[in-house]
N, C-alpha and C. Protein backbone atom coordinates (compact mmCIF):
# COMPACT_ATOMS: atom_id res chain seq x y z
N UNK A 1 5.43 -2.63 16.00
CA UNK A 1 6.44 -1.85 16.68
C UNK A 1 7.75 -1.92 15.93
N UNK A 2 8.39 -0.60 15.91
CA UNK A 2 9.63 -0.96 15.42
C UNK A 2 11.13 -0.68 17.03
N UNK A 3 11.93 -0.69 16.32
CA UNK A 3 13.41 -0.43 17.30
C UNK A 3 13.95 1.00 16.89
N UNK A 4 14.52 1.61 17.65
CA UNK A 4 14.93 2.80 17.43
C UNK A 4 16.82 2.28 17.29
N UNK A 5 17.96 3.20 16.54
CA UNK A 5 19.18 2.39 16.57
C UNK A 5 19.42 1.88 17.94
N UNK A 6 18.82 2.05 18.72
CA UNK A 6 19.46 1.87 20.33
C UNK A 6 18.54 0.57 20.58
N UNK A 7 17.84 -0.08 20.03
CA UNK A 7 17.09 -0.86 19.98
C UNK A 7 15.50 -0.52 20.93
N UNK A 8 15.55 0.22 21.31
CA UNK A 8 14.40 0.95 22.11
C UNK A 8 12.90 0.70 21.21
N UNK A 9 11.57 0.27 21.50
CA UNK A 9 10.92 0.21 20.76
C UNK A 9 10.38 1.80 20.30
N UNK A 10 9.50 1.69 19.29
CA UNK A 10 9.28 2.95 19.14
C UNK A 10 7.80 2.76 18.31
N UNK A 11 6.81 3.40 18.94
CA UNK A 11 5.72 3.65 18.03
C UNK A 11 5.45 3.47 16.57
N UNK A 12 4.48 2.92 15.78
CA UNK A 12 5.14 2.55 14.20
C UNK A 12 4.24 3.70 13.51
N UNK A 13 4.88 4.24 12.42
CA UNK A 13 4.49 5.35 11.75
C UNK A 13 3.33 4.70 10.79
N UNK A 14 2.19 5.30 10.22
CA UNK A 14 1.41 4.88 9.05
C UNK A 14 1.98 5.56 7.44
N UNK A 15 2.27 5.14 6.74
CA UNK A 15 2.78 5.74 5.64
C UNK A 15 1.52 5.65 4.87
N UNK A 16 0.75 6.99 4.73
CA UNK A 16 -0.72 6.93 4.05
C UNK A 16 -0.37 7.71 2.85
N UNK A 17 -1.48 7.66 1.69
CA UNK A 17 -1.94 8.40 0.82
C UNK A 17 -3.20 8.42 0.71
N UNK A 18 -3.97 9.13 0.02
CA UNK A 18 -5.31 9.09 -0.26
C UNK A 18 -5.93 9.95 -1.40
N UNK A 19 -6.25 9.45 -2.67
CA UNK A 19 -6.67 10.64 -3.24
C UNK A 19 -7.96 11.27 -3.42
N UNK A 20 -8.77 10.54 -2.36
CA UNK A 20 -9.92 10.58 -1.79
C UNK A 20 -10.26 11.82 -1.10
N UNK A 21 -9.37 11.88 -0.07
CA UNK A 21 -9.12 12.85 1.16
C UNK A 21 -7.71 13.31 1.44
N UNK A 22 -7.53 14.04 0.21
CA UNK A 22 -6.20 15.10 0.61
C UNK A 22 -6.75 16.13 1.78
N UNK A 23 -5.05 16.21 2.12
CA UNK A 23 -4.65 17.46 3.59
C UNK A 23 -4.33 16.67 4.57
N UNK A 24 -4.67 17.45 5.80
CA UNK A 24 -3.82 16.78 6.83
C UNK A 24 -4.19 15.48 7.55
N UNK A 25 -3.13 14.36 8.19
CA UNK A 25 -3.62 13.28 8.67
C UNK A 25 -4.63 13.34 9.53
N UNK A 26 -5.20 12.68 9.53
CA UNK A 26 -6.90 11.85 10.48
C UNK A 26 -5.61 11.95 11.42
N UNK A 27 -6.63 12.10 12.72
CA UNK A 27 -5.82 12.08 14.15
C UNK A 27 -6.50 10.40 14.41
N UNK A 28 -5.77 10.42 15.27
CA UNK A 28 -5.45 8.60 15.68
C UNK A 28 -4.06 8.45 16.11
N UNK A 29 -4.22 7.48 16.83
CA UNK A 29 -2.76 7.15 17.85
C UNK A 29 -1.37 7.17 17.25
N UNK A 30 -1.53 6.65 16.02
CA UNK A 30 0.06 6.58 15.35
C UNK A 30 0.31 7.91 14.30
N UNK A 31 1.52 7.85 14.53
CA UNK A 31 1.95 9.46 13.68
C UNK A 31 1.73 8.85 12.22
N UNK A 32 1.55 9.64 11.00
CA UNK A 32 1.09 9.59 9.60
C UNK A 32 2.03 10.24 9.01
N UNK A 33 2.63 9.67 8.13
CA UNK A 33 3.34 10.35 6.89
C UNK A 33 2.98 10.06 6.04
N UNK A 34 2.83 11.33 5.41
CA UNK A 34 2.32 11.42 4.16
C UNK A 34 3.18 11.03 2.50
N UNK A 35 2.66 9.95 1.51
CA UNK A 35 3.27 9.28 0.24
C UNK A 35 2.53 10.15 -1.24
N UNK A 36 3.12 10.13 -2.07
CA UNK A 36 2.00 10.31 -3.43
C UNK A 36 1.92 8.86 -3.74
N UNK A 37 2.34 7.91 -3.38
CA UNK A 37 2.78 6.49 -4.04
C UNK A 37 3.14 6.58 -5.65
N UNK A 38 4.22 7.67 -6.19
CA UNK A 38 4.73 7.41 -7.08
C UNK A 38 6.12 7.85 -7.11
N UNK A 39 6.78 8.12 -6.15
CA UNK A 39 8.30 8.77 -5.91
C UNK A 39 8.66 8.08 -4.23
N UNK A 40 10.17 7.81 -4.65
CA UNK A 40 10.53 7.31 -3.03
C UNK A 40 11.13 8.85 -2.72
N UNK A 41 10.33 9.43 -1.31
CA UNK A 41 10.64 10.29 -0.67
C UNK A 41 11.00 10.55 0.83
N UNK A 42 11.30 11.60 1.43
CA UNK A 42 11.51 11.31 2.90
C UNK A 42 10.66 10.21 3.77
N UNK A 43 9.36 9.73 3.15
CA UNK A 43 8.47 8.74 3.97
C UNK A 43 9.71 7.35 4.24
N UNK A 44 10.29 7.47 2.98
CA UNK A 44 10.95 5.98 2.75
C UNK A 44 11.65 5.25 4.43
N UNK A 45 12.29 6.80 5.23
CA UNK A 45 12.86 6.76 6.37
C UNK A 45 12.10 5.66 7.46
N UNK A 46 10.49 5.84 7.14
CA UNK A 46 9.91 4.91 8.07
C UNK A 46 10.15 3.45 7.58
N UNK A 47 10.54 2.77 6.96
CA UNK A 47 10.67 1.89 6.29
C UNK A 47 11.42 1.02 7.06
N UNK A 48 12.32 1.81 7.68
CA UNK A 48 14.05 1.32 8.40
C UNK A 48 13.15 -0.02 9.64
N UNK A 49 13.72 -1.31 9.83
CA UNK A 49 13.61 -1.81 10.83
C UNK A 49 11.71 -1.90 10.91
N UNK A 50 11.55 -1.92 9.96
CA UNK A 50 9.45 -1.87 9.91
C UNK A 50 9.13 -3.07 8.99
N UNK A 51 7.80 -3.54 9.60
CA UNK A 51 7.32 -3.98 8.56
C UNK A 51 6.01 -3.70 7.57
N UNK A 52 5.86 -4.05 6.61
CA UNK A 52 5.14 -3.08 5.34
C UNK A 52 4.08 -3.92 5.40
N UNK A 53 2.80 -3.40 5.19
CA UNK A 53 1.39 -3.76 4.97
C UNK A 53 1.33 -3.05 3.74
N UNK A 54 1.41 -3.52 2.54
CA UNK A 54 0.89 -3.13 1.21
C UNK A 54 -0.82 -3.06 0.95
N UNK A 55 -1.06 -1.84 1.78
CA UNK A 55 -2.77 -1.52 1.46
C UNK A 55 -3.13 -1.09 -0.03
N UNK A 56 -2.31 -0.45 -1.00
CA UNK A 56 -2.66 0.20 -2.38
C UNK A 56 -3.57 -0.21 -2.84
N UNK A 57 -4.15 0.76 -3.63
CA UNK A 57 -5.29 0.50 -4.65
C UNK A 57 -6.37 1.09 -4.60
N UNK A 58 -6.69 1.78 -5.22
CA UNK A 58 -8.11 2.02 -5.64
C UNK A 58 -9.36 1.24 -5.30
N UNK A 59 -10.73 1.80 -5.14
CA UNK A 59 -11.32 0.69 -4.85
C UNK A 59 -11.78 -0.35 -5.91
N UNK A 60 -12.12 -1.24 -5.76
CA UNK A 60 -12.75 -2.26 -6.60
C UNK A 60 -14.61 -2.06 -7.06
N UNK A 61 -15.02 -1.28 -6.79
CA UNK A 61 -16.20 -0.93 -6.67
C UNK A 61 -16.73 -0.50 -8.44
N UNK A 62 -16.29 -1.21 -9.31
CA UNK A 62 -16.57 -0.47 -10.58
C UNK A 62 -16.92 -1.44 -11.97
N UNK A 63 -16.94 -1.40 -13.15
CA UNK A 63 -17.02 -2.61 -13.86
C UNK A 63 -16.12 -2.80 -14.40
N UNK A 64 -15.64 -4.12 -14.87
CA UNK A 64 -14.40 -4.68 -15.38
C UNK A 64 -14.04 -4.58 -16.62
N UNK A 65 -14.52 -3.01 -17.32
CA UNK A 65 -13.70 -2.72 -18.49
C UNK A 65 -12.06 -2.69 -18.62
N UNK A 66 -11.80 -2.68 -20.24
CA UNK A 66 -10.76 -2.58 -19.75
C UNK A 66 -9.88 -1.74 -19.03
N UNK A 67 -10.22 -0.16 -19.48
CA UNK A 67 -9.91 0.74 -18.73
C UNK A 67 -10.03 0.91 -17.14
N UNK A 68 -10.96 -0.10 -16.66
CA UNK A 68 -10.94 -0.18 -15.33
C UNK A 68 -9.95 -0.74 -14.74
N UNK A 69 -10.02 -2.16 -15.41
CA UNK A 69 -8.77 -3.20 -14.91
C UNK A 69 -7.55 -2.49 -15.25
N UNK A 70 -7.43 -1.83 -15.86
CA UNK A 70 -5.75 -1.25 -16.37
C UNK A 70 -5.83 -0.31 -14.75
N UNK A 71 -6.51 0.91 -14.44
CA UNK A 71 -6.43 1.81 -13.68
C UNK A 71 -6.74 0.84 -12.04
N UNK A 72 -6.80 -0.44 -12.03
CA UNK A 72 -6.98 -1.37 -10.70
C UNK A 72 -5.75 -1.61 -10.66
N UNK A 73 -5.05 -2.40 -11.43
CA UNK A 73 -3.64 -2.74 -11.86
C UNK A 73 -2.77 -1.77 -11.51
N UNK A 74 -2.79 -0.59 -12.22
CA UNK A 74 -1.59 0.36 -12.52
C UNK A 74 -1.55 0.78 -10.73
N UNK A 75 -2.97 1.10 -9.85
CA UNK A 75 -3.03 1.47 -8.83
C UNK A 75 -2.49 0.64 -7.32
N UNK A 76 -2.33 -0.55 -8.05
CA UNK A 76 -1.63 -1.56 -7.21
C UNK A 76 -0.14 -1.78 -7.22
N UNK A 77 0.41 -2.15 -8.53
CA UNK A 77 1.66 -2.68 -9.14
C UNK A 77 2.34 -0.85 -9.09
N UNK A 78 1.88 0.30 -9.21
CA UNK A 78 2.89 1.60 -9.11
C UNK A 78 3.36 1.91 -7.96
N UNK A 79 2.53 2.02 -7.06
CA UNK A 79 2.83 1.76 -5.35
C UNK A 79 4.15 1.07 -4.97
N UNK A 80 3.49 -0.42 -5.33
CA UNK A 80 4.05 -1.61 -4.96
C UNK A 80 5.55 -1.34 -5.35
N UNK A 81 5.95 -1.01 -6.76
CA UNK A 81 7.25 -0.95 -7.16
C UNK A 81 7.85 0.38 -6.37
N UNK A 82 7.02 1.33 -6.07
CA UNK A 82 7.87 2.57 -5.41
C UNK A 82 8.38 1.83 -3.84
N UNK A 83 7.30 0.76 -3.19
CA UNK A 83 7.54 0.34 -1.93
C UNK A 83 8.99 0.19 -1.91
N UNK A 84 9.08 -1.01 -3.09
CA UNK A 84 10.28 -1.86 -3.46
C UNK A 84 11.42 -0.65 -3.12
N UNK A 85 11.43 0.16 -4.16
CA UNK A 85 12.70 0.86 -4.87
C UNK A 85 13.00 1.49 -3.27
N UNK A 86 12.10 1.79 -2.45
CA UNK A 86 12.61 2.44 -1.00
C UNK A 86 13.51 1.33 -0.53
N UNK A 87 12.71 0.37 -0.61
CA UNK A 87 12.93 -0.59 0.54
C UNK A 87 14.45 -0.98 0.01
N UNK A 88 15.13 -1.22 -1.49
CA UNK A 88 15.98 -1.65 -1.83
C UNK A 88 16.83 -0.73 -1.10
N UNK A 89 16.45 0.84 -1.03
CA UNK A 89 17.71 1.66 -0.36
C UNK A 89 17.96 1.43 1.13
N UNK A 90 17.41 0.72 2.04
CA UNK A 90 17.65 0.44 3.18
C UNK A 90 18.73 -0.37 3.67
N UNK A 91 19.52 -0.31 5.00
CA UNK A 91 20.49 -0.93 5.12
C UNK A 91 20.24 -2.57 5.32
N UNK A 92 18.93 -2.55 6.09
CA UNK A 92 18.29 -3.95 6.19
C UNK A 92 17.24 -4.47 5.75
N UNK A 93 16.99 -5.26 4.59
CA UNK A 93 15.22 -5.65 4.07
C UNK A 93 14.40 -5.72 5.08
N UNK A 94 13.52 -5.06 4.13
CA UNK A 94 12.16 -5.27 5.42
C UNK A 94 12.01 -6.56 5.56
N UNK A 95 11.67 -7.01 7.45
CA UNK A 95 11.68 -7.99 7.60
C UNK A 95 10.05 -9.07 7.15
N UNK A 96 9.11 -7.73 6.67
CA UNK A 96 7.87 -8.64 7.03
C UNK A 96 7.17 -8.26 5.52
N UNK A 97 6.57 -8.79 4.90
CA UNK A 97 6.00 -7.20 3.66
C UNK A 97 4.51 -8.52 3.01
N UNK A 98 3.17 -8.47 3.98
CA UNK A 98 1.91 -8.73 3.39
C UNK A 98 1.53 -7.98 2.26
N UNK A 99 1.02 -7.72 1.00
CA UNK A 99 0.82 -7.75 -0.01
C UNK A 99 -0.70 -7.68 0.07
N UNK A 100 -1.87 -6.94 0.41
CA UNK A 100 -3.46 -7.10 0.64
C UNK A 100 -3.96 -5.80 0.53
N UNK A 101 -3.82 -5.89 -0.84
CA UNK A 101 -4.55 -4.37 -1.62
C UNK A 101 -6.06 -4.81 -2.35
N UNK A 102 -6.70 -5.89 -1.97
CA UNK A 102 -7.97 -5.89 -2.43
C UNK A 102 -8.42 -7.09 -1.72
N UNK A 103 -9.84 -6.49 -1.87
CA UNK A 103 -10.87 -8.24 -1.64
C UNK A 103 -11.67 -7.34 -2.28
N UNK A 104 -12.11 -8.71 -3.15
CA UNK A 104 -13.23 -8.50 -3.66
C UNK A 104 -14.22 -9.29 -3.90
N UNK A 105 -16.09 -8.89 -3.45
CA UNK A 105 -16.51 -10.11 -3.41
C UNK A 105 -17.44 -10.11 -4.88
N UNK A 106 -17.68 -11.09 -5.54
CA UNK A 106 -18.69 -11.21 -6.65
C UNK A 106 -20.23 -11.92 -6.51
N UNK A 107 -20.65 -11.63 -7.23
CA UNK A 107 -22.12 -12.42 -6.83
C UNK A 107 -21.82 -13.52 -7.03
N UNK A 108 -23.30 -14.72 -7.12
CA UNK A 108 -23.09 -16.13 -7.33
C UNK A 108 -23.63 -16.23 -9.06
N UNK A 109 -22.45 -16.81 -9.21
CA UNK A 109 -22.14 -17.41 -10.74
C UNK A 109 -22.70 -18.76 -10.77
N UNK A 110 -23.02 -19.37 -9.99
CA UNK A 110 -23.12 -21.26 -9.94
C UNK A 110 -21.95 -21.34 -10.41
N UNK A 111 -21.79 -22.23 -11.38
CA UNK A 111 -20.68 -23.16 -11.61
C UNK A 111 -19.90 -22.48 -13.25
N UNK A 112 -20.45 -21.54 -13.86
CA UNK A 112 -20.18 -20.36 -14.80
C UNK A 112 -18.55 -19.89 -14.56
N UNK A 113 -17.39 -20.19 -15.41
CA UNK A 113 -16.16 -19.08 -15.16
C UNK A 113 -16.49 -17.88 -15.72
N UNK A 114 -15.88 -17.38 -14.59
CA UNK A 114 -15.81 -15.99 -14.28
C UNK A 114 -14.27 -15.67 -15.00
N UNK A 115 -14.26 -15.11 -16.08
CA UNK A 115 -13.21 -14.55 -16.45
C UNK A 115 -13.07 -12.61 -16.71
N UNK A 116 -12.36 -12.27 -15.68
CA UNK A 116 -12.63 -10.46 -16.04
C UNK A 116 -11.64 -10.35 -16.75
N UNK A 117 -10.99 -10.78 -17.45
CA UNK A 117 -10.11 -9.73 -18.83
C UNK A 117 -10.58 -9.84 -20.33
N UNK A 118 -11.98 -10.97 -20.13
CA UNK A 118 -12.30 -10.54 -21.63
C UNK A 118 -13.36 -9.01 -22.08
């Protein structure tokens, strides 16, 4: 929930993207504004007095070339910095901001490191 200036609570907006499923928001209880996650734009407004769930990213569903890991990365960390650059324009930091743009599970290695950047 957030506060409205009057301190009134107020319904919390979803700030979505998807490049999965462009057009209009999935209906569901909370209103949706729409991001490209690469420009701070009018979405930024929901920001005010909110707190941020950093969902970004692409899925993990792929192999760990490098071109993969670069396009996992870039799909996390480009977001993430547009979050920022909003959030810096606000009168008050966001008070809350989780960071949980992946899980991912791997098979069993036994006791083998697992290193994905070679």
């Amino acid at each position: 929930m957030r506060s409205d200036a009057g301190g009134a609570p107020t319904w919390p907006a979803g700030v979505t993207r998807s490049s999965s499923s462009p057009g209009p928001p999935r209906p569901g209880p909370f209103r949706q504004v729409g991001w490209d996650g690469v420009t701070v734009g009018p979405w930024a407004r929901e920001l005010e007095r909110a707190a941020v769930v950093d969902l970004a990213g692409e899925l993990v569903d792929r192999r760990p070339t490098p071109r993969d890991i670069a396009l996992l990365t870039r799909s996390r960390v480009q977001p993430t910095q547009v979050l920022h650059a909003a959030a810096a324009q606000l009168d008050r930091p966001v008070p809350v901001w989780p960071q949980a743009s992946t899980a991912a599970i791997h098979g069993d290695a036994g006791e083998a490191l697992i290193d994905l950047l070679r």
